[in-house]
N, C-alpha and C. Protein backbone atom coordinates (compact mmCIF):
# COMPACT_ATOMS: atom_id res chain seq x y z
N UNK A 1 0.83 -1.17 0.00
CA UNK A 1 0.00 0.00 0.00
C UNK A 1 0.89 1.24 0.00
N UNK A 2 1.03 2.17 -0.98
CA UNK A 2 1.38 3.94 -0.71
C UNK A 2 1.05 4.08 0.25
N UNK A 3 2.41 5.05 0.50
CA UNK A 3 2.79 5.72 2.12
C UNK A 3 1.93 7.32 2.16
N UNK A 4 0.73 7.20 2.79
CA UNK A 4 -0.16 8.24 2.82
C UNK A 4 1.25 9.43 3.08
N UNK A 5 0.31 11.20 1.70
CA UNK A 5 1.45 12.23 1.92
C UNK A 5 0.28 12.81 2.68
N UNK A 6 0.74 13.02 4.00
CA UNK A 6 0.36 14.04 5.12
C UNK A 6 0.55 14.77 5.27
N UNK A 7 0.33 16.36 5.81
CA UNK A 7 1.45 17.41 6.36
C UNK A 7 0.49 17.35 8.12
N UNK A 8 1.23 17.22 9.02
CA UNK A 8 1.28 17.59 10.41
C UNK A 8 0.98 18.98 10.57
N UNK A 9 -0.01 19.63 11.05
CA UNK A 9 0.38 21.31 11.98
C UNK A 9 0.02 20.32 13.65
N UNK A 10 1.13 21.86 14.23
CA UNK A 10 0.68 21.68 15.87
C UNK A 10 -0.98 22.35 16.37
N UNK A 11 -1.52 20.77 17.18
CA UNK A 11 -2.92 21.35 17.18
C UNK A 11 -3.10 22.25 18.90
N UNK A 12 -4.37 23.04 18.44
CA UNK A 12 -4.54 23.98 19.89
C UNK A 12 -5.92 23.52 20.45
N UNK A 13 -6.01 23.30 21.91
CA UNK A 13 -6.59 23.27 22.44
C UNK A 13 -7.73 24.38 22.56
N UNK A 14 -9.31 24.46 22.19
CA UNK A 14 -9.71 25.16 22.52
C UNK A 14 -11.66 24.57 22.93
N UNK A 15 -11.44 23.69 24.08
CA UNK A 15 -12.84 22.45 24.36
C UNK A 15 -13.90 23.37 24.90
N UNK A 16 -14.91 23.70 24.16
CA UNK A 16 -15.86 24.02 24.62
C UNK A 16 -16.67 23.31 25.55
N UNK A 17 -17.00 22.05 25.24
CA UNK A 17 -17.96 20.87 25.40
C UNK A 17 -17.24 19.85 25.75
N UNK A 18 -17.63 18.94 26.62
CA UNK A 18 -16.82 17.03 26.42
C UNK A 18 -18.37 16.41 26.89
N UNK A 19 -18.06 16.07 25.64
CA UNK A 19 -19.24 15.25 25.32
C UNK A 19 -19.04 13.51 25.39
N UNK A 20 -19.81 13.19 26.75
CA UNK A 20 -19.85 11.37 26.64
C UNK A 20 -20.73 10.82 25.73
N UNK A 21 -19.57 9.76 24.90
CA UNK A 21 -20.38 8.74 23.67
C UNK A 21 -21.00 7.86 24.67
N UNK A 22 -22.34 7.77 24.06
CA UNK A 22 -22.94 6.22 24.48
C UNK A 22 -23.82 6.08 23.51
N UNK A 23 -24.45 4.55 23.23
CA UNK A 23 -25.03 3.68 22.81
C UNK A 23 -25.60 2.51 23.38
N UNK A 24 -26.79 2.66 23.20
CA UNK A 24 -27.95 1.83 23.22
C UNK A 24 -28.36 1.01 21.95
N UNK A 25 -27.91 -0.42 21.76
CA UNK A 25 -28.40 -1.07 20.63
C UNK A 25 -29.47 -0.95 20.11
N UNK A 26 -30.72 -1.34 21.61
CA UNK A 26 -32.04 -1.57 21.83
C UNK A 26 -32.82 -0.74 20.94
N UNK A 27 -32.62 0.56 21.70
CA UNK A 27 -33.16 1.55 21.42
C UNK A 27 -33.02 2.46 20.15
N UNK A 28 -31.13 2.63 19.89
CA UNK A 28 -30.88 3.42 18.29
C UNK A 28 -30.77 2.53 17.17
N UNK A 29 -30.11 1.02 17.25
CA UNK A 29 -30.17 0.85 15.72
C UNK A 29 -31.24 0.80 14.79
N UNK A 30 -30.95 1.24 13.95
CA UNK A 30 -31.57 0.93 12.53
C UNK A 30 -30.88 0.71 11.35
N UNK A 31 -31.93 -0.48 10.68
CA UNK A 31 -31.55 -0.60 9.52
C UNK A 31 -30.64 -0.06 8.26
N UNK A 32 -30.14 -0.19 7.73
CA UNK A 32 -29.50 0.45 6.34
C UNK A 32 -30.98 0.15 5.68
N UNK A 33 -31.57 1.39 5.27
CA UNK A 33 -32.94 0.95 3.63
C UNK A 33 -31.97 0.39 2.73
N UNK A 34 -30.78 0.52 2.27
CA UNK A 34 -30.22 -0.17 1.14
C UNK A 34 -30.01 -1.58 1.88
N UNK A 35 -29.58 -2.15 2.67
CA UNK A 35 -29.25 -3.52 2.75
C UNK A 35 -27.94 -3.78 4.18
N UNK A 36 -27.36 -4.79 3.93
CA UNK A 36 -26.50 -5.03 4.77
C UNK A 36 -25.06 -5.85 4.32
N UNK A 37 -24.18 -5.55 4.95
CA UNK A 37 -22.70 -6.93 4.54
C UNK A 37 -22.73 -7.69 5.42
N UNK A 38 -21.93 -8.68 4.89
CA UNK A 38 -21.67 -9.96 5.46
C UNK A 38 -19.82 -9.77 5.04
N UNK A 39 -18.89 -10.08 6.55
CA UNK A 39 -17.58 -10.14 6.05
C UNK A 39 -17.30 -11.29 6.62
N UNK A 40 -15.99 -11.68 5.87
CA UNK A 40 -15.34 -13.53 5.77
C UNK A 40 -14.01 -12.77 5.42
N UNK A 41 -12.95 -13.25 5.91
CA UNK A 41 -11.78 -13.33 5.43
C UNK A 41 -11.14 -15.05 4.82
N UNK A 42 -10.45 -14.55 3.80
CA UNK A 42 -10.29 -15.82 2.89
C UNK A 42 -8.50 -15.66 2.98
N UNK A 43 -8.62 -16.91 4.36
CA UNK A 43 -7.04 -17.24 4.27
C UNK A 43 -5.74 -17.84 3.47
N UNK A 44 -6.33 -18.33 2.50
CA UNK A 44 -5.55 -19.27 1.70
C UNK A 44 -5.67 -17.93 0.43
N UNK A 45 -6.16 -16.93 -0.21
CA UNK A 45 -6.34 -16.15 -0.69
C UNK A 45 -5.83 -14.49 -0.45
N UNK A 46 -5.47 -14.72 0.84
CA UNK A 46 -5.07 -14.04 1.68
C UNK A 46 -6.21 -12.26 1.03
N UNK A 47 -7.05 -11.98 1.14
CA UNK A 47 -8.02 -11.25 1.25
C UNK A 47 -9.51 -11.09 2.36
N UNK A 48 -10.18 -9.45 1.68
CA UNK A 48 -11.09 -9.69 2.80
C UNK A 48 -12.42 -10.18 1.52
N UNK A 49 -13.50 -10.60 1.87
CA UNK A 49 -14.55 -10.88 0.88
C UNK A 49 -15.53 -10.32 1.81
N UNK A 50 -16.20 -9.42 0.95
CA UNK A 50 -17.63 -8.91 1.52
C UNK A 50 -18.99 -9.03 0.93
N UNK A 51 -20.08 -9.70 1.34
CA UNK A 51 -21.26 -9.66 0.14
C UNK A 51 -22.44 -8.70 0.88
N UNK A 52 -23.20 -8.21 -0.04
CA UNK A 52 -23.71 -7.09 0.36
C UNK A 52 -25.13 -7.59 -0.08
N UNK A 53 -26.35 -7.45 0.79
CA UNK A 53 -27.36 -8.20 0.82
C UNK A 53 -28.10 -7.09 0.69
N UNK A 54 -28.98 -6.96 0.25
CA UNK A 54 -30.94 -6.11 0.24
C UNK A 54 -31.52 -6.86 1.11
N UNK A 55 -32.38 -6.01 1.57
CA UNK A 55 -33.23 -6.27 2.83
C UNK A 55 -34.36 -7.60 3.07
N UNK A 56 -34.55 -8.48 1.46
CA UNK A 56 -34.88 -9.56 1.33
C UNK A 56 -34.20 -10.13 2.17
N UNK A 57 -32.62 -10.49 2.06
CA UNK A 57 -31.40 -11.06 2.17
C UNK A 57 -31.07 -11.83 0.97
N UNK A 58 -31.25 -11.36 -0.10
CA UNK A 58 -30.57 -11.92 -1.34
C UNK A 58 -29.16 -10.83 -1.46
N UNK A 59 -28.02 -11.89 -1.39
CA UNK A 59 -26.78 -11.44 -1.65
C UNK A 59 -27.08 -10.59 -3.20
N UNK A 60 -26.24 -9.60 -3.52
CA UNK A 60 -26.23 -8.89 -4.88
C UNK A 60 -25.29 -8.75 -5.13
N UNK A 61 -24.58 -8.47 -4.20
CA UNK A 61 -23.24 -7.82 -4.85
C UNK A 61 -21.86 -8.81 -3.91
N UNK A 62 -20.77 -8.52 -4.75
CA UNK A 62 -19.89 -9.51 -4.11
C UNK A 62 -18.45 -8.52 -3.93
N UNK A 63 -17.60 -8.15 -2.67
CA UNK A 63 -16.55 -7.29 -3.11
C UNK A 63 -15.28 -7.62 -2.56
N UNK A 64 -14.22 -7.97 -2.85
CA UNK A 64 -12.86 -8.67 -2.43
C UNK A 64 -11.98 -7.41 -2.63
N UNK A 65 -11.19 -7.51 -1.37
CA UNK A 65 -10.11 -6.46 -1.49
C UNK A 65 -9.25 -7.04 -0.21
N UNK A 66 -7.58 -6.33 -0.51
CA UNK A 66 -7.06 -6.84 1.05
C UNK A 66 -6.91 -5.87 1.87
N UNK A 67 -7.48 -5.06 1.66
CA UNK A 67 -7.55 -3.68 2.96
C UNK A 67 -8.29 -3.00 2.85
N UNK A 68 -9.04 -2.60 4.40
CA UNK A 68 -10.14 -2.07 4.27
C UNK A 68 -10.23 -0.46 3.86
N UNK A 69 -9.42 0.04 3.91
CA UNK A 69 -9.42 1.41 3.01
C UNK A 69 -9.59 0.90 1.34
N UNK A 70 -9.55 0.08 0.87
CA UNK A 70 -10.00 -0.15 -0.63
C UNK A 70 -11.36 -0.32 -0.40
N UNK A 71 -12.03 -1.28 0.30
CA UNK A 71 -13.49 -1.23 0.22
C UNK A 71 -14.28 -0.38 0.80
N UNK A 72 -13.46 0.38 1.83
CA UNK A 72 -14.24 1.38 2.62
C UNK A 72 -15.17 2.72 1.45
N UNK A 73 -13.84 3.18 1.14
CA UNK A 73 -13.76 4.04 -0.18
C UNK A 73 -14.88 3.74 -1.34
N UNK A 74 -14.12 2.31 -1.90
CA UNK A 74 -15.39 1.81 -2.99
C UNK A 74 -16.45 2.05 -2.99
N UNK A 75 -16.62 1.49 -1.55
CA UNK A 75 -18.13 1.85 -0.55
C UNK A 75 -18.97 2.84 -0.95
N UNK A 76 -18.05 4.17 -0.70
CA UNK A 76 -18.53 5.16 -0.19
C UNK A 76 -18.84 6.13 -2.06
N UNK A 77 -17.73 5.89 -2.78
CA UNK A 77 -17.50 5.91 -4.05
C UNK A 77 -19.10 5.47 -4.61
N UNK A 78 -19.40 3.98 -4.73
CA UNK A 78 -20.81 3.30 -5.45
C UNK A 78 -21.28 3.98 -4.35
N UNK A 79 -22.39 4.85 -3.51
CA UNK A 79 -23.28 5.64 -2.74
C UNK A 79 -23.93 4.19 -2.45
N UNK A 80 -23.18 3.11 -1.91
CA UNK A 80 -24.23 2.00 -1.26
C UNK A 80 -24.60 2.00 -0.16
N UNK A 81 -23.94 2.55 0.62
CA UNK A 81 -24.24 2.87 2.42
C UNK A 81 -24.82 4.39 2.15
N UNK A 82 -26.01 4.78 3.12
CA UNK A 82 -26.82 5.44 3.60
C UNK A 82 -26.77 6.24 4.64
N UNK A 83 -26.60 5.38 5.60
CA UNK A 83 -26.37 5.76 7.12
C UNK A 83 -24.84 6.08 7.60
N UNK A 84 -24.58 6.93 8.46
CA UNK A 84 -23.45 7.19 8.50
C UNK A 84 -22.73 6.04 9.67
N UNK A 85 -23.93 5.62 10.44
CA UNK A 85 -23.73 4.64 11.74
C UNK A 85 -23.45 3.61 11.15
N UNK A 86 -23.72 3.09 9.92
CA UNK A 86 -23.53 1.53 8.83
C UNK A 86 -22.03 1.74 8.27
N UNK A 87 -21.63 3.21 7.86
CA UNK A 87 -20.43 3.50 7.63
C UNK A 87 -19.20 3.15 8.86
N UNK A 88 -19.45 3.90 9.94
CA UNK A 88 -18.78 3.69 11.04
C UNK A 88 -18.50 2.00 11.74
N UNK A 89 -19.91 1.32 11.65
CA UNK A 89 -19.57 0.26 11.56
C UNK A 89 -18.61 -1.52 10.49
N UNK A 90 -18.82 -0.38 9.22
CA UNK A 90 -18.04 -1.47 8.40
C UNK A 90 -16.55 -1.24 8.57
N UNK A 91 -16.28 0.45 9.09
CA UNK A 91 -14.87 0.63 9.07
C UNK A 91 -14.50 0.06 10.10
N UNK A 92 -14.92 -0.44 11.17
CA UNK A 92 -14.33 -1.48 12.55
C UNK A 92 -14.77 -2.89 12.32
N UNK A 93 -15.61 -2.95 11.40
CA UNK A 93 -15.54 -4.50 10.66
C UNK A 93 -14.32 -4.39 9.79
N UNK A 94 -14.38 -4.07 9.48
CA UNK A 94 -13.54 -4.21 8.09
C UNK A 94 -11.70 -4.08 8.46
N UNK A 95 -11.63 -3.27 9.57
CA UNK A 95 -10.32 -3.25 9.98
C UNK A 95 -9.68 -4.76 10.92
N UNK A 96 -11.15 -4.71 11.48
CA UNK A 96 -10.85 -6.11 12.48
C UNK A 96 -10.26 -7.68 11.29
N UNK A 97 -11.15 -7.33 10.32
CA UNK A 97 -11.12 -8.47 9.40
C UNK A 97 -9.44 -8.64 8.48
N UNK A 98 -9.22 -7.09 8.74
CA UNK A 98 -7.99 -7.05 8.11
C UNK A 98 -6.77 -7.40 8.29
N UNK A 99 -6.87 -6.90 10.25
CA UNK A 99 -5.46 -7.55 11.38
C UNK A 99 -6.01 -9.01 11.26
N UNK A 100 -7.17 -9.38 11.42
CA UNK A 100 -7.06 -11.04 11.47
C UNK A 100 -6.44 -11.62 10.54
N UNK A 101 -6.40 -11.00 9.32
CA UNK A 101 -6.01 -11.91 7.74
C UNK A 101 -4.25 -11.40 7.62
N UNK A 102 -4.18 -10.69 8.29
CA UNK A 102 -2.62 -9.89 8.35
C UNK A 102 -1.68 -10.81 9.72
N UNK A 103 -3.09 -11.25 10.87
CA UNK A 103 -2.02 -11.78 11.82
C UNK A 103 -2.50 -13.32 12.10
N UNK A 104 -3.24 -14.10 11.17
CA UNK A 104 -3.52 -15.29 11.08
C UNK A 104 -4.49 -15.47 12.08
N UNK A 105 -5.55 -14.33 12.75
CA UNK A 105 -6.52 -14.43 13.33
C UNK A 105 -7.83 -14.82 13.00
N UNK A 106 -8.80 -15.57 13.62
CA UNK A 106 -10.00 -16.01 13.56
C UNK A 106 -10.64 -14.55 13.44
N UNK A 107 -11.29 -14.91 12.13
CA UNK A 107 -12.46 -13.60 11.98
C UNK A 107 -13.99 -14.07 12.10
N UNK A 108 -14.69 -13.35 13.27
CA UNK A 108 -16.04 -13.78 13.27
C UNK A 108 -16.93 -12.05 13.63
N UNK A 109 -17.57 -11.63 12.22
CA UNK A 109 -18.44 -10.51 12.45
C UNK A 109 -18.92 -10.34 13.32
N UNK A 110 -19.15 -9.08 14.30
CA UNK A 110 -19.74 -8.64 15.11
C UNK A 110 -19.41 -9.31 16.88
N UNK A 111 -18.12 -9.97 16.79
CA UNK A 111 -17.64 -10.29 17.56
C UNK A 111 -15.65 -10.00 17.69
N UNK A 112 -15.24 -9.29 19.08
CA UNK A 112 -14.14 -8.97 18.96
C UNK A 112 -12.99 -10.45 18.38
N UNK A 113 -11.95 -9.95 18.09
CA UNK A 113 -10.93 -10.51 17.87
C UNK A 113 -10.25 -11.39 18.99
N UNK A 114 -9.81 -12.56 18.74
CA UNK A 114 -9.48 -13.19 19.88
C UNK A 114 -7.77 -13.20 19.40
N UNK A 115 -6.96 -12.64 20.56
CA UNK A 115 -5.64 -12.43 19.92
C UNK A 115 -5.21 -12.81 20.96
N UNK A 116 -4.24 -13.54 20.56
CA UNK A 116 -3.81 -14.58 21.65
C UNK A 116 -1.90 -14.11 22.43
N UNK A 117 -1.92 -14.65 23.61
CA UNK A 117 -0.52 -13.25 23.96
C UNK A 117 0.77 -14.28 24.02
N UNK A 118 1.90 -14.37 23.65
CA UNK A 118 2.51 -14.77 23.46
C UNK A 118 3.01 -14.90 24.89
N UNK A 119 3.68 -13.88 25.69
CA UNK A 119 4.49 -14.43 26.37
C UNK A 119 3.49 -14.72 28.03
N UNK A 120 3.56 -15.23 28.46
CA UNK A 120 2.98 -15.45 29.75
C UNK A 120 3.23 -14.51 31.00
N UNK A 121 2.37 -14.43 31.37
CA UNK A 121 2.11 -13.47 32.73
C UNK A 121 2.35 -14.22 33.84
N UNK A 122 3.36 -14.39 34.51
CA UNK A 122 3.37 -14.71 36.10
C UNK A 122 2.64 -14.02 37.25
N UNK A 123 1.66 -13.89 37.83
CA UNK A 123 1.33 -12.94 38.90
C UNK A 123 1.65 -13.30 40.23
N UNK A 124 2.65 -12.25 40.71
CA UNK A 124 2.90 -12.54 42.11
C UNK A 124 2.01 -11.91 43.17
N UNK A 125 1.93 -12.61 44.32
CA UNK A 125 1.08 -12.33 45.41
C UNK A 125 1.91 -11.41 46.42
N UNK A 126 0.84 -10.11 46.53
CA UNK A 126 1.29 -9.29 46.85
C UNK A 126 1.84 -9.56 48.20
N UNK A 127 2.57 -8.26 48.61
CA UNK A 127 3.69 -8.70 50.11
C UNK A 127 3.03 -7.34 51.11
């Protein structure tokens, strides 16, 4: 992947507001009216595969890429997502799906990453 050209300025503090995020499943989600994805990472292929369903649930569309800034974009490029909350959510699907296929991790949608720690933790009892 090209090495994003950035320019840095020094930023200034000036907080009007601090505003706490929260979410309620129950109560805020809604639907995409266009439809929904389904993501799979394909290990032997080493990619992500996404299929993109209408609200029947008939798959329509089919989209393979190995990083989620290619499909994010595409995404956003074909006007298939609607909602900006469906947006926000494919980009933390889609990234999760990406370290899994990058670090030989189990990918399962809508469930975190299980990443496993290499070196072991001894815990001593305190004195």
């Amino acid at each position: 992947m090209p090495k994003p050209k950035y320019r840095f300025y020094k930023q200034k503090e000036r907080i009007v507001q601090v505003i706490r995020a929260t979410y309620n499943s129950e109560k805020e989600w809604t639907q995409d009216p266009k439809g929904y994805f389904l993501i799979r990472i394909d290990s032997k292929k080493k990619y992500i595969e996404v299929g993109f369903s209408n609200n029947q649930h008939i798959i329509t569309k089919k989209f393979t890429c190995k990083y989620a800034v290619e499909l994010y974009h595409t995404l956003a490029r074909k006007k298939i997502i609607t909602r900006f909350e469906h947006a926000a959510y494919l980009g933390k699907e889609l990234y999760k799906a990406e370290l899994a296929l990058k670090y030989g991790l189990l990918y399962r949608q809508d469930f975190p990453l299980q990443i496993p720690l290499k070196v072991k933790v001894k815990l001593e009892k305190e004195s």
